[in-house]
Protein backbone atom coordinates (compact mmCIF):
# COMPACT_ATOMS: atom_id res chain seq x y z
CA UNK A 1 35.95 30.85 2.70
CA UNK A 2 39.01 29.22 4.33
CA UNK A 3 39.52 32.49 6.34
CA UNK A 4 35.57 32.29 7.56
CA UNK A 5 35.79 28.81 8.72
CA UNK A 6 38.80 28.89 10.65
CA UNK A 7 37.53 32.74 11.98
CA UNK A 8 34.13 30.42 13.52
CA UNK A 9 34.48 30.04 17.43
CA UNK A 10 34.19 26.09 18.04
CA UNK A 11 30.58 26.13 19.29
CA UNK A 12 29.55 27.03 15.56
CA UNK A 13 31.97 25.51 13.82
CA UNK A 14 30.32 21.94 15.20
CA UNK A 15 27.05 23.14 13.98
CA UNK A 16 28.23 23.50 10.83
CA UNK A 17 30.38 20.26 10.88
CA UNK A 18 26.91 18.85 12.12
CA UNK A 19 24.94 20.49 9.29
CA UNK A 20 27.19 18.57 6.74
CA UNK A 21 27.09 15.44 8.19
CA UNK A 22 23.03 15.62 8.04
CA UNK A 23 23.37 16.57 4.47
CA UNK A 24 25.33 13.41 4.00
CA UNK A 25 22.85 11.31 5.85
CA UNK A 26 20.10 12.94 3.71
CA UNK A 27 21.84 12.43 0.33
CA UNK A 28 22.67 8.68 1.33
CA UNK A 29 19.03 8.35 2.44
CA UNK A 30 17.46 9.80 -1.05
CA UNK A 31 19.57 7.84 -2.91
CA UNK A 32 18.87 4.32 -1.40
CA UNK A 33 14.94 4.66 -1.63
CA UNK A 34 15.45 6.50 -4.95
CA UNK A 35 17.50 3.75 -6.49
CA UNK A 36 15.40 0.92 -4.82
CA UNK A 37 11.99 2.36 -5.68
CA UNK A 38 12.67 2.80 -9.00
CA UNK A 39 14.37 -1.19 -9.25
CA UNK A 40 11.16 -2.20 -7.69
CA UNK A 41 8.65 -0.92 -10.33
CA UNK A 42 10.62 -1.75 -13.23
CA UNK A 43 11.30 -5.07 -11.90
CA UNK A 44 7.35 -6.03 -11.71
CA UNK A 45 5.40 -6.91 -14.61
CA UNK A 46 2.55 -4.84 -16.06
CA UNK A 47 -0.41 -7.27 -15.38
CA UNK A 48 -4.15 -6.84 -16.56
CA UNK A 49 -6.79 -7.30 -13.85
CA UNK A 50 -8.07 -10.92 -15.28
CA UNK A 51 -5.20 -12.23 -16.19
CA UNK A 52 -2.75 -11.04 -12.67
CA UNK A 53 -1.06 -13.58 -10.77
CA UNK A 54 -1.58 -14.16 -7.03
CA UNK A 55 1.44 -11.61 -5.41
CA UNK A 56 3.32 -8.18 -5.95
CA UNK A 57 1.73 -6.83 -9.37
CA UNK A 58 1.36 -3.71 -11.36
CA UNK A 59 -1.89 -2.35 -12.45
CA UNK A 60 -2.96 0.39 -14.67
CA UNK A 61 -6.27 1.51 -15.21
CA UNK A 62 -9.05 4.06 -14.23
CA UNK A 63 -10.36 4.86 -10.39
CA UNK A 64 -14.02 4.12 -10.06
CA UNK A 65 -16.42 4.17 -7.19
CA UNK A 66 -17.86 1.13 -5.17
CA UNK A 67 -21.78 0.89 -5.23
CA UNK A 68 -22.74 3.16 -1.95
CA UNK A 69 -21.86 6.49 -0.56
CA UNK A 70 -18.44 7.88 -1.43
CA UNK A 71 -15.84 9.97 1.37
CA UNK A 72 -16.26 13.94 1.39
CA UNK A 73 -13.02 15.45 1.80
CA UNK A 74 -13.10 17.64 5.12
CA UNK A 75 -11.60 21.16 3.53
CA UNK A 76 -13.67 21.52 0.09
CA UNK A 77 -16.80 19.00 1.17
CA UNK A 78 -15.59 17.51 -2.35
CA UNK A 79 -17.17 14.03 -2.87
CA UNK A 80 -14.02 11.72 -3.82
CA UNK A 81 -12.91 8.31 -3.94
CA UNK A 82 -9.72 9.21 -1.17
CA UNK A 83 -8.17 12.33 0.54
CA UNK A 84 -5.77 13.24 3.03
CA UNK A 85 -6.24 15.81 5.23
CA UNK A 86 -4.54 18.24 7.91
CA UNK A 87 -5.44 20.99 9.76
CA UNK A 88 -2.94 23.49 11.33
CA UNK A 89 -2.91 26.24 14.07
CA UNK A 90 -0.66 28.96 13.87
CA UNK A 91 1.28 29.52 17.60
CA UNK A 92 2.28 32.68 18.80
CA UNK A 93 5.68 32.98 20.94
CA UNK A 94 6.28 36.75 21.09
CA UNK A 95 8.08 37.96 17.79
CA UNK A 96 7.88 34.34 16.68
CA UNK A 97 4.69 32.16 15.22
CA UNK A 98 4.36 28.87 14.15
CA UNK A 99 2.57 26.10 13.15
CA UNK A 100 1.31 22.78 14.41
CA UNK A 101 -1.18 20.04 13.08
CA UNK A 102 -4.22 20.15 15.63
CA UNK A 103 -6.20 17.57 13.46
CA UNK A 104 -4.80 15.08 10.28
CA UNK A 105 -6.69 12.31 8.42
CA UNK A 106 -6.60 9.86 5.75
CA UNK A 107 -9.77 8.02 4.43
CA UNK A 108 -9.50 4.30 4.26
CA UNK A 109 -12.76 3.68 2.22
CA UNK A 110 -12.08 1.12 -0.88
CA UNK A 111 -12.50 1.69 -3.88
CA UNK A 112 -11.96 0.44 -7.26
CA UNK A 113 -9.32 0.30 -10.56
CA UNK A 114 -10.72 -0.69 -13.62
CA UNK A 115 -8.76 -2.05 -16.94
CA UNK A 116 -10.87 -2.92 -20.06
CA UNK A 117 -10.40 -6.72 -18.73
CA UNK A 118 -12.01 -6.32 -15.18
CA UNK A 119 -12.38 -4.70 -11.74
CA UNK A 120 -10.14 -4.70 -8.70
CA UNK A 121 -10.71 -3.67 -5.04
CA UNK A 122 -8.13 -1.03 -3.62
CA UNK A 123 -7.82 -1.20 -0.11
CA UNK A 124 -6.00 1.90 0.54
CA UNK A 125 -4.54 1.03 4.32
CA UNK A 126 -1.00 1.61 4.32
CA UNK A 127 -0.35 2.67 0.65
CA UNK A 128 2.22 5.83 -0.58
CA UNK A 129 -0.40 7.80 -2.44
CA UNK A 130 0.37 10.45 -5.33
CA UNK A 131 -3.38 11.94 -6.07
CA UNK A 132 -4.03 13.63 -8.56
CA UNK A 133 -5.51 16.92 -6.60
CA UNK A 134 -4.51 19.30 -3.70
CA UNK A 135 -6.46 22.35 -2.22
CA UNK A 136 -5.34 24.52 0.74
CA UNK A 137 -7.63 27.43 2.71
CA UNK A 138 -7.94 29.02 5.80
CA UNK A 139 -10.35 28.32 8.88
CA UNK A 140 -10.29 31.84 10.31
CA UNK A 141 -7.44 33.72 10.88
CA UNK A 142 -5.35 31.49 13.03
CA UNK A 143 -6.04 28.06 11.23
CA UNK A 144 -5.19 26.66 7.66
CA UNK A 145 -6.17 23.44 6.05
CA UNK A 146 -4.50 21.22 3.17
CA UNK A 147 -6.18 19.11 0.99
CA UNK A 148 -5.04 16.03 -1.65
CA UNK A 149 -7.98 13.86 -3.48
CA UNK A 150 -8.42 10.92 -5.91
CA UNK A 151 -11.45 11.64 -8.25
CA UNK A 152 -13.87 9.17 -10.21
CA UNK A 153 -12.11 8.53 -13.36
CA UNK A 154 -8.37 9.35 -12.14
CA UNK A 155 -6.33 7.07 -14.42
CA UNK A 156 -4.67 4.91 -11.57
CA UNK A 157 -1.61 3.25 -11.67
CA UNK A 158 -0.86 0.79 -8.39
CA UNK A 159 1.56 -1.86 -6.94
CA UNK A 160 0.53 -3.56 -4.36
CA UNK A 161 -0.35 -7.51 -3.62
CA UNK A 162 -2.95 -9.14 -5.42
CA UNK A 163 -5.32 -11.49 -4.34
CA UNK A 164 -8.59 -13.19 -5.58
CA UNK A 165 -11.27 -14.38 -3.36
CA UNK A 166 -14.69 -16.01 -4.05
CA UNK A 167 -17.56 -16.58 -1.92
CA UNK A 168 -17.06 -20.18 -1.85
CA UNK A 169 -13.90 -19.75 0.27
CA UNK A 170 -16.08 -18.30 3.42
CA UNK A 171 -15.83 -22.08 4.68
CA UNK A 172 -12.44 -24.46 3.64
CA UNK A 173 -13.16 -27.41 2.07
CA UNK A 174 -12.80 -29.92 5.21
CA UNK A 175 -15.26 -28.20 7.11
CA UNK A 176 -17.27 -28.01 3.95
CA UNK A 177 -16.83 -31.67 4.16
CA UNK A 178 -17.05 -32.41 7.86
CA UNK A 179 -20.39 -31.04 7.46
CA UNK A 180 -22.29 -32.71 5.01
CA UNK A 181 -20.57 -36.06 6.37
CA UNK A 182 -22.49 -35.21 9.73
CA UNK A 183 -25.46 -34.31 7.72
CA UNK A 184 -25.15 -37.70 6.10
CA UNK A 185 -24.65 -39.91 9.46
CA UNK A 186 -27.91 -38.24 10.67
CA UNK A 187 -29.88 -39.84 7.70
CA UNK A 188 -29.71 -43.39 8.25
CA UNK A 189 -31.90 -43.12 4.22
CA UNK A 190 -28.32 -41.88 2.62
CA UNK A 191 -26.03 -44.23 4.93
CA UNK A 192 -27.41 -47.45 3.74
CA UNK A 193 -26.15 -46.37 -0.32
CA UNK A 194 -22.59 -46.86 1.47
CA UNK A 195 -23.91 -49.99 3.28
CA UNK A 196 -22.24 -52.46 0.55
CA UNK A 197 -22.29 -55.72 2.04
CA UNK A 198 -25.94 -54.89 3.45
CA UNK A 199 -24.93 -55.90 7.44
CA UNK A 200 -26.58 -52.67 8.76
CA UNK A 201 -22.76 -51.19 9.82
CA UNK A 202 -20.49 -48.69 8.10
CA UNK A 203 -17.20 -50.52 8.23
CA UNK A 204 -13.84 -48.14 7.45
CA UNK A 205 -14.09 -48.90 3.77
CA UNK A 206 -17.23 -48.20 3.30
CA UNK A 207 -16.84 -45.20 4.86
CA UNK A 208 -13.96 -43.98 2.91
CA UNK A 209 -16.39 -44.44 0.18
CA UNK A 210 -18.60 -42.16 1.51
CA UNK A 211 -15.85 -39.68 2.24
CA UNK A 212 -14.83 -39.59 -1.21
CA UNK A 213 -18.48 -39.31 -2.42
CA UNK A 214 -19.20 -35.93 0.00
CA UNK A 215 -15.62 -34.72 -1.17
CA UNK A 216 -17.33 -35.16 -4.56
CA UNK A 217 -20.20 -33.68 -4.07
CA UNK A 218 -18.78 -30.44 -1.86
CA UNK A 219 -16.14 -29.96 -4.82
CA UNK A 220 -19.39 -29.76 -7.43
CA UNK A 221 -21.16 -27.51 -5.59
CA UNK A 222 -18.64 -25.29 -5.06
CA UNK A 223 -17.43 -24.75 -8.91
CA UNK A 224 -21.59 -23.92 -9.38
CA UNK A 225 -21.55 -21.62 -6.73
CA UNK A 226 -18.10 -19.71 -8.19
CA UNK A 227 -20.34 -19.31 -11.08
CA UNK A 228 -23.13 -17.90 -9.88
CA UNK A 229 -20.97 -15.72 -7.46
CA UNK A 230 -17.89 -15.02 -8.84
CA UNK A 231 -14.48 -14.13 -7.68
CA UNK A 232 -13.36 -10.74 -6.92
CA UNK A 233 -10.02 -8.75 -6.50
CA UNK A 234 -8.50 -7.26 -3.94
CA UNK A 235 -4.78 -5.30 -4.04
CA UNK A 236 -3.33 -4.14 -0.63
CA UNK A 237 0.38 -3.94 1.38
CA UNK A 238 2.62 -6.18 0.38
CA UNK A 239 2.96 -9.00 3.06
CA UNK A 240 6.22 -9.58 1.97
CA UNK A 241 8.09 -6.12 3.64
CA UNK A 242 10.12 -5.86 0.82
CA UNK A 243 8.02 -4.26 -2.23
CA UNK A 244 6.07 -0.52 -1.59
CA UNK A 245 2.53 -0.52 -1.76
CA UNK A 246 1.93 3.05 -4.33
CA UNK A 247 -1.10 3.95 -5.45
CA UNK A 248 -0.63 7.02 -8.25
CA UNK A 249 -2.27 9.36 -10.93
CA UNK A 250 1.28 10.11 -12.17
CA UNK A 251 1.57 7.16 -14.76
CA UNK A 252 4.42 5.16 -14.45
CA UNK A 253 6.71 6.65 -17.23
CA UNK A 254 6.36 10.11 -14.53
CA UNK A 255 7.32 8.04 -11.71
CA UNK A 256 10.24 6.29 -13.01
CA UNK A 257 11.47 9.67 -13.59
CA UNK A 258 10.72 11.49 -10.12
CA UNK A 259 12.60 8.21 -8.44
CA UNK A 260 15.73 8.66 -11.17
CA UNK A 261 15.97 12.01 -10.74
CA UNK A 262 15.37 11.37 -6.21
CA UNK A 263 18.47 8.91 -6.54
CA UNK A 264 20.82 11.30 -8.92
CA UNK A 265 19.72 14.52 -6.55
CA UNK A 266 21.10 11.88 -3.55
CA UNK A 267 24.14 10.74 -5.30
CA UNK A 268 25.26 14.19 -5.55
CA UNK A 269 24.40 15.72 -2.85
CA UNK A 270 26.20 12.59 -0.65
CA UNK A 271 28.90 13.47 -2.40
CA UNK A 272 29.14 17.03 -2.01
CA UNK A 273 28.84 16.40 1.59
CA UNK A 274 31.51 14.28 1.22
CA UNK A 275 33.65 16.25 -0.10
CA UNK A 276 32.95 19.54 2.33
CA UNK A 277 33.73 17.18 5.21
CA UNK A 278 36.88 16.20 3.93
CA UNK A 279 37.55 19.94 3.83
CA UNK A 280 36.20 21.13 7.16
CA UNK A 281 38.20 17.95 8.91
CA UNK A 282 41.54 19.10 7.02
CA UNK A 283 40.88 22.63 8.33
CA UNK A 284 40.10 22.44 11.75
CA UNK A 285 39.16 19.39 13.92
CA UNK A 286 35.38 19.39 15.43
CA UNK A 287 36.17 17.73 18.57
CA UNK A 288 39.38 19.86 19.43
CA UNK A 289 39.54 22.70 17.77
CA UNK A 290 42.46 24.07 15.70
């Protein structure tokens, strides 16, 4: 091996001094988002839909459909809650084909994860996804397709932010407020109940009265209308920059593993790198030569 290295003209011996050195870059790469992935998901709680606090959560549960028409995956024309898909042509240069992507797509259609406690939207914008099917074919001769899907009643495990909404947040409560205090000053009827001293005026106090009576009022009608309407769920990117956003059919116990085993494959293989360039440098040098 010695003999073969220091045999290489210079020209090649870079290239493989260069070859290393990616290797190490690689291995130091893999082992960072290895090591931080898997710190990430062990570090945030399991949660169940109705009881999750507002932020970076974990959820487990089953994929299900939103009321409505569902995606078709391009390849197979399988109806599915998500897919990826990518098209490639194969290029001909003499002796020499290969092949580039003429057409890719993911679908961004929401859908749902369900836990025996309740229902959240996924919006999938954004999010590493591990499905739980792939399918490849050809288009022709010259063009080949590949496929990955989520399916109705894929059990689901995600990270991501969660949020809950209700209907009765489509207006904040001052402008809630603002406007049934205009209503109010329109009816000259509901003004005189704040009228206390009966001089046909609103003076500031009796109009702080009135502003706490609307404020009353809009914060009553809103709990009836949460009621009647509900809250609902929603779990997309973390704003934060710091967590992933995964959405996966492997279950978590799978995933821990793939990301243990990612940083362990990185840790060696930085080091093994390390080690070769250590030897290369102590046989020849890359930028002189012998």
């Amino acid at each position: 091996m010695r003999e073969a290295i220091l045999n290489l003209s210079l020209a090649d011996y870079r290239w493989l001094f260069a070859a290393v050195l990616l290797a190490l870059a690689v291995g130091l790469v893999l082992l960072w988002t290895g090591w931080r992935r898997l710190r990430l998901i062990e570090d945030v709680p399991r949660s169940k839909i109705r009881s999750a606090a507002q932020g970076v959560v974990e959820l487990h549960g089953t994929a299900r459909a939103l009321p409505g028409p569902v995606p078709v995956a391009p390849g197979t024309q399988i109806p599915c809650l998500w897919y990826r898909y990518r098209l490639e042509e194969r290029v001909r240069h003499g002796q020499h084909d290969r092949w580039r992507t003429i057409h890719s797509g993911t679908s961004d259609d929401l859908f749902l994860i369900e836990d025996e406690t309740g229902r959240c939207i996924i919006d999938p914008d954004d999010a590493e996804v591990i499905p739980s099917a792939s399918d490849s074919g050809w288009s022709g001769t010259d063009r080949r397709w590949y496929e990955e899907r989520i399916h109705e009643g894929d059990t689901l495990y995600a990270l991501g932010e969660f949020q809950t909404h209700s209907a009765v947040e489509q207006q904040t409560l001052s402008q809630e407020l603002r406007a049934l205090l205009a209503d109010w000053k329109r009816n000259p009827q509901k003004m005189r109940e704040f009228d206390a001293n009966g001089d046909g005026r609103i003076d500031l106090e009796e109009w702080e009265a009135a502003r706490k009576a609307a404020q009353e009022q809009v914060l009553l009608e809103r709990a009836e209308r949460s009621k009647s309407e509900g809250a609902y769920h929603v779990l997309r990117r973390p704003r934060d920059g710091r967590h992933p956003y995964l959405l996966s059919t492997e279950p978590e116990e799978r995933l821990t593993r793939r990301y243990r085993l990612q940083s362990t494959g990185g840790l060696a293989l930085f080091l093994l790198s390390l080690v070769a360039l250590g030897v290369l440098w102590s046989l020849r040098n890359p930028l002189t030569g012998p």
